[in-house]
PDB file of N, CA and C in Angstrom:
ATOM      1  N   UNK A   1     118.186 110.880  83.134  1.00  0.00           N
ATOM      2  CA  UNK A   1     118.041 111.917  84.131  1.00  0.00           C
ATOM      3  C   UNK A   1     119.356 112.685  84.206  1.00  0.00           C
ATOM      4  N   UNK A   2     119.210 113.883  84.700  1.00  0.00           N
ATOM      5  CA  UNK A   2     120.577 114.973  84.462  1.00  0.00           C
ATOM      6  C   UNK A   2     120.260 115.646  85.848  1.00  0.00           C
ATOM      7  N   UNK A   3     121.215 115.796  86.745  1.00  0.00           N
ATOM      8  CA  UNK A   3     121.613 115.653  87.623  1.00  0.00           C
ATOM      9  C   UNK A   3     122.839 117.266  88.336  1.00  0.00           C
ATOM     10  N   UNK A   4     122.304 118.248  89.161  1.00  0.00           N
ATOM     11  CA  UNK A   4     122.926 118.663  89.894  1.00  0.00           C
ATOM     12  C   UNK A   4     123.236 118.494  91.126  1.00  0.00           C
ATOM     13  N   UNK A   5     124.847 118.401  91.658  1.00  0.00           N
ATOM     14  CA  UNK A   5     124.856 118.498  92.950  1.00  0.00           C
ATOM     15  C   UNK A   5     125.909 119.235  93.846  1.00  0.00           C
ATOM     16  N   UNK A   6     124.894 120.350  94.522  1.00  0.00           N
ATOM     17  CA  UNK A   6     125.921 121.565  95.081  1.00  0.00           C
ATOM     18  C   UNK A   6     126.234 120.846  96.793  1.00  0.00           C
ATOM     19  N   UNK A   7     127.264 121.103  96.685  1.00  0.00           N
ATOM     20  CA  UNK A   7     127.931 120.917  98.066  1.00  0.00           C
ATOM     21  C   UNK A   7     128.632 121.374  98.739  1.00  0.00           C
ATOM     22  N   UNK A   8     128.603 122.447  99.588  1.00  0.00           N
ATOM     23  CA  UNK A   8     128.187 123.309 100.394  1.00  0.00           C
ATOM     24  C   UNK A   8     129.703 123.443 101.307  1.00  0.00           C
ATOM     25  N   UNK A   9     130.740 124.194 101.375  1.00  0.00           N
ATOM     26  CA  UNK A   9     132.016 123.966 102.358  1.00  0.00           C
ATOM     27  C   UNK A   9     131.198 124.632 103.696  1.00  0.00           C
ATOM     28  N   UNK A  10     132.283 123.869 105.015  1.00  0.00           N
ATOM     29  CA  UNK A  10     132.006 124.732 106.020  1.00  0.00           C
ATOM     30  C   UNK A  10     132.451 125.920 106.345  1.00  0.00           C
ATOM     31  N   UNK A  11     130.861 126.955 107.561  1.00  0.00           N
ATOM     32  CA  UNK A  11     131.167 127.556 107.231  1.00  0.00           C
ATOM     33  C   UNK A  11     131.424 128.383 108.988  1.00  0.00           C
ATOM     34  N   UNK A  12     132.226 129.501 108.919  1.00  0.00           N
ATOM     35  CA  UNK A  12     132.573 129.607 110.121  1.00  0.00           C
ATOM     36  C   UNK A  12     130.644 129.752 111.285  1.00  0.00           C
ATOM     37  N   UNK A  13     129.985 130.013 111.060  1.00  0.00           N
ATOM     38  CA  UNK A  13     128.411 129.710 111.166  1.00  0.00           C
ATOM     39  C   UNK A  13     127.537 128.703 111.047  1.00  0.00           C
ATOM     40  N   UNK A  14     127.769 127.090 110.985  1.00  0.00           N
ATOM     41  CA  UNK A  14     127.429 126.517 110.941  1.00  0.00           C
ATOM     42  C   UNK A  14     125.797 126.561 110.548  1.00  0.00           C
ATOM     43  N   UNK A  15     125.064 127.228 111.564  1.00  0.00           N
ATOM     44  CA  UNK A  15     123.849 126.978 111.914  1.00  0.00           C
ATOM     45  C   UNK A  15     122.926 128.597 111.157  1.00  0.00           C
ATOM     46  N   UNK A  16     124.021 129.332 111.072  1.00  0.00           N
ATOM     47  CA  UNK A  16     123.464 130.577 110.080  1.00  0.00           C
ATOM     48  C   UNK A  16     123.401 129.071 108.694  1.00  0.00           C
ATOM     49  N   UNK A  17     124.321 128.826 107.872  1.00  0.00           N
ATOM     50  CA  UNK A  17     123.870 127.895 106.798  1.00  0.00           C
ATOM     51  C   UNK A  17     123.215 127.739 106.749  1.00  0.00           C
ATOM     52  N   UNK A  18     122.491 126.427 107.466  1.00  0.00           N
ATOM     53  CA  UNK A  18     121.331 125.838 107.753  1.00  0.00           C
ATOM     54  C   UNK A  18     120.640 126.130 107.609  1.00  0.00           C
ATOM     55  N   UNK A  19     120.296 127.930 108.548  1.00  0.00           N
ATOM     56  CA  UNK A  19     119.000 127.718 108.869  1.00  0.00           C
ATOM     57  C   UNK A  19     118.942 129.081 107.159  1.00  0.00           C
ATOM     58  N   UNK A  20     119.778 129.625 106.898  1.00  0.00           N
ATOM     59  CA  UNK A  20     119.910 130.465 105.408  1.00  0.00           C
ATOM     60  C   UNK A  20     118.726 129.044 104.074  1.00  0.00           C
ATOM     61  N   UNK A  21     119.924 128.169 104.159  1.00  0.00           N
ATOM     62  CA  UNK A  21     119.095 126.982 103.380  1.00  0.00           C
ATOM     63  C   UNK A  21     117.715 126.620 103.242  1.00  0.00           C
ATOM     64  N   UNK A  22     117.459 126.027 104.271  1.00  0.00           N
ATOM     65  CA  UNK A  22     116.055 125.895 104.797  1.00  0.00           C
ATOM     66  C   UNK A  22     115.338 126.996 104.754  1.00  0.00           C
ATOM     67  N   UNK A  23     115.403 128.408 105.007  1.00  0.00           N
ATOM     68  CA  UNK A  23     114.498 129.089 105.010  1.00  0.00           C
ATOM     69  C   UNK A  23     114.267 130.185 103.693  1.00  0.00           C
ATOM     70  N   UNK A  24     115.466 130.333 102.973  1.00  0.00           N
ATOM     71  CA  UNK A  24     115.791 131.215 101.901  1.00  0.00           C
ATOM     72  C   UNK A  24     116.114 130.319 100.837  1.00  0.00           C
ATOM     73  N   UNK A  25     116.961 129.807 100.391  1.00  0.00           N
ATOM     74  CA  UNK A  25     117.644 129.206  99.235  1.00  0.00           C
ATOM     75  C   UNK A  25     117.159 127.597  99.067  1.00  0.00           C
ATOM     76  N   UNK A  26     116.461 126.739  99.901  1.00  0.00           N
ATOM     77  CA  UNK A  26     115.761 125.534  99.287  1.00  0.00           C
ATOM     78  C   UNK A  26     114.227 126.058  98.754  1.00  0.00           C
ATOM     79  N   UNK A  27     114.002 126.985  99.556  1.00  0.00           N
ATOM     80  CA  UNK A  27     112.415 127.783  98.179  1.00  0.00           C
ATOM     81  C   UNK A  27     113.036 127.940  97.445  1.00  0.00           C
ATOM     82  N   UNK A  28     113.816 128.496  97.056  1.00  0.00           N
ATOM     83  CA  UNK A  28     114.484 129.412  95.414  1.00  0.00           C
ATOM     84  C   UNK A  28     115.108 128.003  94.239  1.00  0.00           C
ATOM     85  N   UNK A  29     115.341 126.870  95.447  1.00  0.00           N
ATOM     86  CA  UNK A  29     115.406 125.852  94.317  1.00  0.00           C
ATOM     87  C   UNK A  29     114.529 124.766  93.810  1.00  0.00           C
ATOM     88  N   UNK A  30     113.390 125.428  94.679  1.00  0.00           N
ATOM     89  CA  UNK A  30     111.842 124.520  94.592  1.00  0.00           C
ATOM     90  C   UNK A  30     111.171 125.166  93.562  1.00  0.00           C
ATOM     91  N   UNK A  31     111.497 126.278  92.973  1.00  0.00           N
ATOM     92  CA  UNK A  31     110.940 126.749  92.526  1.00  0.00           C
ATOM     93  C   UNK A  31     111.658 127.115  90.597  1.00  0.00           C
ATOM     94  N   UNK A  32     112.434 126.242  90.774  1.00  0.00           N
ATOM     95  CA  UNK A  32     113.084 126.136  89.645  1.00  0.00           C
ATOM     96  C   UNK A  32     112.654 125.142  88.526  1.00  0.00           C
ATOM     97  N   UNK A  33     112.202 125.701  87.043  1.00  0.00           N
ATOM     98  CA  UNK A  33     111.619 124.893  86.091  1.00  0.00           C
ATOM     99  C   UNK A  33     111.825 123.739  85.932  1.00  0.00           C
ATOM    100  N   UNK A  34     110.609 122.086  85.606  1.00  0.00           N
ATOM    101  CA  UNK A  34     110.982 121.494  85.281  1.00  0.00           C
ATOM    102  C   UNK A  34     111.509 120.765  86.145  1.00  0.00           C
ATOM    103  N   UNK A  35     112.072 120.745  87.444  1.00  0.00           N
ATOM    104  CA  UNK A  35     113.489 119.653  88.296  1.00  0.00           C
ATOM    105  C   UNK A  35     112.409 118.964  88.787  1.00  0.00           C
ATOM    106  N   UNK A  36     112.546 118.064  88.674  1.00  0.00           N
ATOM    107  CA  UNK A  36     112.147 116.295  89.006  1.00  0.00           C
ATOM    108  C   UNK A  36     112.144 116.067  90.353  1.00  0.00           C
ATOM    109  N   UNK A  37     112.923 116.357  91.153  1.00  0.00           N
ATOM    110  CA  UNK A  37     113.420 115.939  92.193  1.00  0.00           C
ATOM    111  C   UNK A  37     114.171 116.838  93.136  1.00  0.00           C
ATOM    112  N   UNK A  38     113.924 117.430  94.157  1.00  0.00           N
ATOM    113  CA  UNK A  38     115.110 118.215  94.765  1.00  0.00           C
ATOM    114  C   UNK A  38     115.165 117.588  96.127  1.00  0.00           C
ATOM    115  N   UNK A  39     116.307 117.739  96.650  1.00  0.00           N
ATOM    116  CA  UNK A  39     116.055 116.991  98.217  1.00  0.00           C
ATOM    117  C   UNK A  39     118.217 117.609  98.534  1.00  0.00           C
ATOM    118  N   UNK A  40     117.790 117.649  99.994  1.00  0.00           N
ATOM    119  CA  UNK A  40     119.250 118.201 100.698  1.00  0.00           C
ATOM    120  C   UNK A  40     118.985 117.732 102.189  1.00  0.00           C
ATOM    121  N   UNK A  41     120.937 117.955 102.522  1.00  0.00           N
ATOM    122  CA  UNK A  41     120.416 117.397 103.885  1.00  0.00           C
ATOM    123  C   UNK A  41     122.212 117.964 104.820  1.00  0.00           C
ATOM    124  N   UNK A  42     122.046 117.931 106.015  1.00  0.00           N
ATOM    125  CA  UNK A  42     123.679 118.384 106.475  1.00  0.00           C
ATOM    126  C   UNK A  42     124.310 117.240 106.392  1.00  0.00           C
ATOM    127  N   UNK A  43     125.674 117.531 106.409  1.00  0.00           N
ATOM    128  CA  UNK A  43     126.517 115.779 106.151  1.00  0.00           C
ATOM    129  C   UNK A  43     126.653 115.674 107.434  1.00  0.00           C
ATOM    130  N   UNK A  44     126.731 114.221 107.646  1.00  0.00           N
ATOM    131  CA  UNK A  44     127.830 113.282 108.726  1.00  0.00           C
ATOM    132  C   UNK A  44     128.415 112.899 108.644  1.00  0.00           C
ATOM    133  N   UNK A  45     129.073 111.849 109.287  1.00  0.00           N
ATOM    134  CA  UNK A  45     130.483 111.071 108.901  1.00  0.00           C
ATOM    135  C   UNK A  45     129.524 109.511 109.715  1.00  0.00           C
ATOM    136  N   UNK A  46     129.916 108.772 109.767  1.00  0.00           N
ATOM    137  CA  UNK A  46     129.716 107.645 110.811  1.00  0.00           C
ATOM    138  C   UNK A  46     130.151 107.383 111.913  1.00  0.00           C
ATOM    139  N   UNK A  47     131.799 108.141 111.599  1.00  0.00           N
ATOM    140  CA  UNK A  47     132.561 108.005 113.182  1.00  0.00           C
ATOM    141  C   UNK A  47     132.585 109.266 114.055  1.00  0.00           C
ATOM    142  N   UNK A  48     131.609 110.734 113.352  1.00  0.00           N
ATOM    143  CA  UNK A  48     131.701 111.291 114.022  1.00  0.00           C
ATOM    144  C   UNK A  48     132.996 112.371 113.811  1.00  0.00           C
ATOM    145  N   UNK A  49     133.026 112.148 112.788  1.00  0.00           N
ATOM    146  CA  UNK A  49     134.368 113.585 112.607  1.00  0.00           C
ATOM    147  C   UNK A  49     133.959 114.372 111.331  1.00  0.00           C
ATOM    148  N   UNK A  50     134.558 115.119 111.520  1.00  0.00           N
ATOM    149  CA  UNK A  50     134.097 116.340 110.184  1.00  0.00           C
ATOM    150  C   UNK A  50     133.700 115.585 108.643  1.00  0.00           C
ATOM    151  N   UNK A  51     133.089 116.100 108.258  1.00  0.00           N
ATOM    152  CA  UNK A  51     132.488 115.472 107.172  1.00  0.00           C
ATOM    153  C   UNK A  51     133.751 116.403 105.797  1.00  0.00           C
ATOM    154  N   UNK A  52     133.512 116.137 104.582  1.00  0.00           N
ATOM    155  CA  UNK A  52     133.877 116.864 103.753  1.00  0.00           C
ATOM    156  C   UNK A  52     133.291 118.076 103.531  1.00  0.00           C
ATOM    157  N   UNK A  53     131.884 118.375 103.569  1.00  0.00           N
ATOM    158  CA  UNK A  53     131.272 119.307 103.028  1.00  0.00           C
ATOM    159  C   UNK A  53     130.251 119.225 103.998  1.00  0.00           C
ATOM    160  N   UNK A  54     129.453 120.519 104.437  1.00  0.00           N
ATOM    161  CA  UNK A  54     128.231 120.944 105.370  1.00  0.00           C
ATOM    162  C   UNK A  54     127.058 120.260 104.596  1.00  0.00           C
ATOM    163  N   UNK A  55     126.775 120.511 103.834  1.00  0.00           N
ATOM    164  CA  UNK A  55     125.501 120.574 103.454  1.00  0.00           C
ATOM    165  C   UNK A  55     125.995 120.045 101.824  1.00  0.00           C
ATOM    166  N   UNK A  56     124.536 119.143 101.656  1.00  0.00           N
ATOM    167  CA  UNK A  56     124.791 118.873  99.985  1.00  0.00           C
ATOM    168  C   UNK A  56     123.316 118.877  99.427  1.00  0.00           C
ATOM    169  N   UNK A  57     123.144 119.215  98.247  1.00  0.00           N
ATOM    170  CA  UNK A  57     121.424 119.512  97.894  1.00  0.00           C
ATOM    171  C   UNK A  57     121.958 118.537  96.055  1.00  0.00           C
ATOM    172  N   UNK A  58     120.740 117.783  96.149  1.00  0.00           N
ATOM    173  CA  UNK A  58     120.878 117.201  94.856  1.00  0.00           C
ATOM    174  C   UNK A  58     119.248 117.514  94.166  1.00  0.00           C
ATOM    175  N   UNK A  59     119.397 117.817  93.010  1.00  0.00           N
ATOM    176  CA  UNK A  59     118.451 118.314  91.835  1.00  0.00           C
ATOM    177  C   UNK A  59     118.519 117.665  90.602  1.00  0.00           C
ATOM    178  N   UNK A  60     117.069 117.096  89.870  1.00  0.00           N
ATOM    179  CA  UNK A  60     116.943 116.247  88.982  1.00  0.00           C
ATOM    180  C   UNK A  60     116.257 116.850  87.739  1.00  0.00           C
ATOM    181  N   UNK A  61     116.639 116.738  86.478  1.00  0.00           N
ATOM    182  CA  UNK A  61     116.324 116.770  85.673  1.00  0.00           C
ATOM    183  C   UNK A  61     115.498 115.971  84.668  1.00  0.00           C
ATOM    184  N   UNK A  62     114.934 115.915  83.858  1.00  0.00           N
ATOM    185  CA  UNK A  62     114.569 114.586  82.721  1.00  0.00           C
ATOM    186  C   UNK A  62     115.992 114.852  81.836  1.00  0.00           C
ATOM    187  N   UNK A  63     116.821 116.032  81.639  1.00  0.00           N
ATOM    188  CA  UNK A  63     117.879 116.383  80.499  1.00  0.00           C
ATOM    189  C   UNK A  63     118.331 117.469  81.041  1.00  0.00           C
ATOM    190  N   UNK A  64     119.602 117.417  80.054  1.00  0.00           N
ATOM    191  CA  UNK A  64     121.018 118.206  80.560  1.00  0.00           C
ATOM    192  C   UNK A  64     120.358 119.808  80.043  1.00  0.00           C
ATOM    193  N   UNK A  65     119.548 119.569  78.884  1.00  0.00           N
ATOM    194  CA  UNK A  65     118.925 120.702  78.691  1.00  0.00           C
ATOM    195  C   UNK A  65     117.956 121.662  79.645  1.00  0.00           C
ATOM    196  N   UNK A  66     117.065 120.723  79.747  1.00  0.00           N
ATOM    197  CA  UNK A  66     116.373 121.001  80.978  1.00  0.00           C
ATOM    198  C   UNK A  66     117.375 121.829  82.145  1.00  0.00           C
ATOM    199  N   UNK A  67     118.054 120.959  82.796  1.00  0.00           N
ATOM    200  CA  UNK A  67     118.731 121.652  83.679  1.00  0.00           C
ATOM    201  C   UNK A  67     119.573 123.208  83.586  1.00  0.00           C
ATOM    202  N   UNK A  68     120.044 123.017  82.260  1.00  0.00           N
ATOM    203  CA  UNK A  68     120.760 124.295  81.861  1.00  0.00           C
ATOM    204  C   UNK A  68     119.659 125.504  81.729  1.00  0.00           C
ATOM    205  N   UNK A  69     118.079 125.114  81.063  1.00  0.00           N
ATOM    206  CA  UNK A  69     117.250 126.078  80.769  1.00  0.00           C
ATOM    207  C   UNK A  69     116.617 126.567  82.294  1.00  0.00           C
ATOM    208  N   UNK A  70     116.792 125.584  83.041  1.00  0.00           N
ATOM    209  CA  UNK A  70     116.305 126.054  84.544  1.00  0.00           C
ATOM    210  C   UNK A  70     117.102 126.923  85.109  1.00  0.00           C
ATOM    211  N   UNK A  71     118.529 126.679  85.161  1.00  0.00           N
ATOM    212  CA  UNK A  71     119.278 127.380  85.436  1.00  0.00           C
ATOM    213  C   UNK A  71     119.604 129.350  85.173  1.00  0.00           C
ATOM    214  N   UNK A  72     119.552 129.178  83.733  1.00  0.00           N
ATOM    215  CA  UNK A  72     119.234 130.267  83.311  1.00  0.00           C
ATOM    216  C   UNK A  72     117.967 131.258  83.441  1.00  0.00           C
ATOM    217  N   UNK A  73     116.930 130.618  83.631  1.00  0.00           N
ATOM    218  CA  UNK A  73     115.457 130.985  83.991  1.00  0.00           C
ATOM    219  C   UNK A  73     115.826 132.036  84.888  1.00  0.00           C
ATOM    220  N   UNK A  74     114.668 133.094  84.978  1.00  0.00           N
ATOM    221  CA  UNK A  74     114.524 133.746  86.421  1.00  0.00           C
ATOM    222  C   UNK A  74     114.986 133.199  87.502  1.00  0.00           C
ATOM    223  N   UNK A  75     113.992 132.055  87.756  1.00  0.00           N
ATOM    224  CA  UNK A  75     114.047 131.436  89.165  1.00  0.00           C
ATOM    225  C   UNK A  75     115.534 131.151  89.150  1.00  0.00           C
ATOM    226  N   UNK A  76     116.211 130.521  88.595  1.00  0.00           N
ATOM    227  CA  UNK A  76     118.251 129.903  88.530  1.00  0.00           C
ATOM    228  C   UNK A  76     118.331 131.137  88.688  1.00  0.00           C
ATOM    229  N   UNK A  77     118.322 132.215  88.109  1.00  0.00           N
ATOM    230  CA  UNK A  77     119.168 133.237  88.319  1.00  0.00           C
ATOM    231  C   UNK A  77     119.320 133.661  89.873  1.00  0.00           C
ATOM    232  N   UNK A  78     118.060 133.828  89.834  1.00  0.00           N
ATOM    233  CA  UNK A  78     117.598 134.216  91.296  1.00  0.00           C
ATOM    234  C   UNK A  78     118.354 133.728  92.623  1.00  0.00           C
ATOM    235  N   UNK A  79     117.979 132.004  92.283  1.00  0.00           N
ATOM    236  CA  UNK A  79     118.649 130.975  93.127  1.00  0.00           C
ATOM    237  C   UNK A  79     120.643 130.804  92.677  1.00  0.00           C
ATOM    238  N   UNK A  80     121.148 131.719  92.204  1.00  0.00           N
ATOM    239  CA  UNK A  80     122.377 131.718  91.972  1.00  0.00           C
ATOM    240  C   UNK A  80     122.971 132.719  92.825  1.00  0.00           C
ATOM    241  N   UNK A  81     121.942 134.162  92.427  1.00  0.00           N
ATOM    242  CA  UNK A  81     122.612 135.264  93.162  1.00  0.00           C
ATOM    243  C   UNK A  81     122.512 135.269  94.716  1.00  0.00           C
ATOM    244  N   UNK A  82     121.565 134.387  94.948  1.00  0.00           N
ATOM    245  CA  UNK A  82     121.603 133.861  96.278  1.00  0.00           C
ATOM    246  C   UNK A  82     122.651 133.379  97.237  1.00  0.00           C
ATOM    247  N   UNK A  83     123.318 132.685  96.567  1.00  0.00           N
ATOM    248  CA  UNK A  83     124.917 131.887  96.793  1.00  0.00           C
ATOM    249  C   UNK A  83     125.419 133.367  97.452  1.00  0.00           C
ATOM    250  N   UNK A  84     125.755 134.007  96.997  1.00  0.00           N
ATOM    251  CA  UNK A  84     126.318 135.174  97.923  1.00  0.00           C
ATOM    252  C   UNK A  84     125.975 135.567  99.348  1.00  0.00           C
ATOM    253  N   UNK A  85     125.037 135.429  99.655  1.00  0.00           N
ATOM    254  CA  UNK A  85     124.364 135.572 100.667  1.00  0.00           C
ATOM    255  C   UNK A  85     124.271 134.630 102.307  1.00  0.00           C
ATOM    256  N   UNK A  86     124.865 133.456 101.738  1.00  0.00           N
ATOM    257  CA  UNK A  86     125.444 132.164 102.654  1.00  0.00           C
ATOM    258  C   UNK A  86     126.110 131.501 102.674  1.00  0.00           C
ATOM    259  N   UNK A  87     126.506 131.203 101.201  1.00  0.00           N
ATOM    260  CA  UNK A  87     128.011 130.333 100.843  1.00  0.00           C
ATOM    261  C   UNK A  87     129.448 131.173 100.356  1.00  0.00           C
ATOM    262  N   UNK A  88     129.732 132.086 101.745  1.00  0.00           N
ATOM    263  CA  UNK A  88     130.948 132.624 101.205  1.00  0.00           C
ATOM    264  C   UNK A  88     131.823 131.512 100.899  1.00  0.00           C
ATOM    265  N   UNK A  89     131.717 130.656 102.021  1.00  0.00           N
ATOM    266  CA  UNK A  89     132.777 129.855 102.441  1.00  0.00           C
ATOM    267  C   UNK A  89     133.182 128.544 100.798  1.00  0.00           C
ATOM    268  N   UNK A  90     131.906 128.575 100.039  1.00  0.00           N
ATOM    269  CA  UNK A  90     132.205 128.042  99.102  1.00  0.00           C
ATOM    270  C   UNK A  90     131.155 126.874  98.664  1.00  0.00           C
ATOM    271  N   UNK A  91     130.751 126.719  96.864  1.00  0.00           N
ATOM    272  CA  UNK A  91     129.537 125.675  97.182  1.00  0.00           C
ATOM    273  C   UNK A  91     130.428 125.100  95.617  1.00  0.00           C
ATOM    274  N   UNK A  92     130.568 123.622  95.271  1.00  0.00           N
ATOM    275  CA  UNK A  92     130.969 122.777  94.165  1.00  0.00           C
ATOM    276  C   UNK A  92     129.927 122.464  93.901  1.00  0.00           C
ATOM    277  N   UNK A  93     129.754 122.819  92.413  1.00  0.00           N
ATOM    278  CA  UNK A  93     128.263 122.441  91.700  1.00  0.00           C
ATOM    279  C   UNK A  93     129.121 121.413  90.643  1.00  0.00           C
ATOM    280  N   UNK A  94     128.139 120.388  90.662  1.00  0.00           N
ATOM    281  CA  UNK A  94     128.552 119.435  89.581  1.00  0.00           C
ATOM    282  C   UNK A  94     127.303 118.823  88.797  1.00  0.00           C
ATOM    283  N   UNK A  95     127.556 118.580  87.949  1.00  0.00           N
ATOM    284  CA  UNK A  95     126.451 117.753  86.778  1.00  0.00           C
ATOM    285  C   UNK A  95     126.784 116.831  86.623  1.00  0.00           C
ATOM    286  N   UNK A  96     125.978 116.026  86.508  1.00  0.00           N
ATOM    287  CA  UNK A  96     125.863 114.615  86.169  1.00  0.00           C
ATOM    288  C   UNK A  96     124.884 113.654  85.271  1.00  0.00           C
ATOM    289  N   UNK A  97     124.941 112.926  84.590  1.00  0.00           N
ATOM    290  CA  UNK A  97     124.282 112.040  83.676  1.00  0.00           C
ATOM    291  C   UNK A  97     124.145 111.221  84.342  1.00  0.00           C
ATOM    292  N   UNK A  98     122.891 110.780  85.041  1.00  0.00           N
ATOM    293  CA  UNK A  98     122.576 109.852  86.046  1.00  0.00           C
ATOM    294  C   UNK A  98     122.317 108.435  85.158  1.00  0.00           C
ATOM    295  N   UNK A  99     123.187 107.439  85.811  1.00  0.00           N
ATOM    296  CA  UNK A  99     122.673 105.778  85.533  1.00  0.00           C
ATOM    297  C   UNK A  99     122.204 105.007  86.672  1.00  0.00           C
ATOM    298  N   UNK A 100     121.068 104.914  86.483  1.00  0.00           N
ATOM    299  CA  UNK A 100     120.640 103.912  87.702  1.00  0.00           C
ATOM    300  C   UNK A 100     120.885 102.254  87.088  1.00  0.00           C
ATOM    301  N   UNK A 101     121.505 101.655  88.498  1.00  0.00           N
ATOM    302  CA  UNK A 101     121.766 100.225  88.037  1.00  0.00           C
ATOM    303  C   UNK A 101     120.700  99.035  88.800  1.00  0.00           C
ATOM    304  N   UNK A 102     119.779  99.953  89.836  1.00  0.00           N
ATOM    305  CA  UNK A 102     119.212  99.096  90.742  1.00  0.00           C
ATOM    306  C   UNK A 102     117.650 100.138  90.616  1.00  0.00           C
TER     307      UNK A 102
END
């Protein structure tokens, strides 16, 4: 499995994010070729203090290919130029080669 995960800085709007995510930009990544899996959520901490990052959305692939051809697709494009629109504040996309041990 091949593996994106954008994570989201805060942003002076908290709740513009959110509700941007949920209502605009998690369609645009539902709708992206091929992904296995999509799921996001706002961070916490346990004790209650700022988290690292607002929001984190993780996306699954069967392959690194896959993911790259989604990406590029309409729909990725789409769901890229989007990023402008709510994440001034900043989003870290990372890939990953997923190993499950359990």
């Amino acid at each position: 499995m091949y593996r994106l995960t954008a994570s989201y800085a805060h942003s002076d709007d908290p709740a513009a994010l959110v509700a941007h995510y949920r209502d605009v930009h998690a369609k645009l990544g539902a709708k992206l070729p091929n992904v296995r899996s999509f799921s996001w959520g706002v961070c916490e901490t346990p004790d209650g203090s700022k988290p690292a990052h607002a929001l984190v959305a993780v996306l699954d692939w069967d392959t690194k290919e896959a993911a790259l051809a989604a990406l590029d697709s309409p729909a990725g494009k789409e769901a890229v130029a989007d990023l402008q629109n709510f994440a001034q504040a900043g989003v870290d996309l990372e890939f990953q080669e997923v190993r499950k041990e359990v």
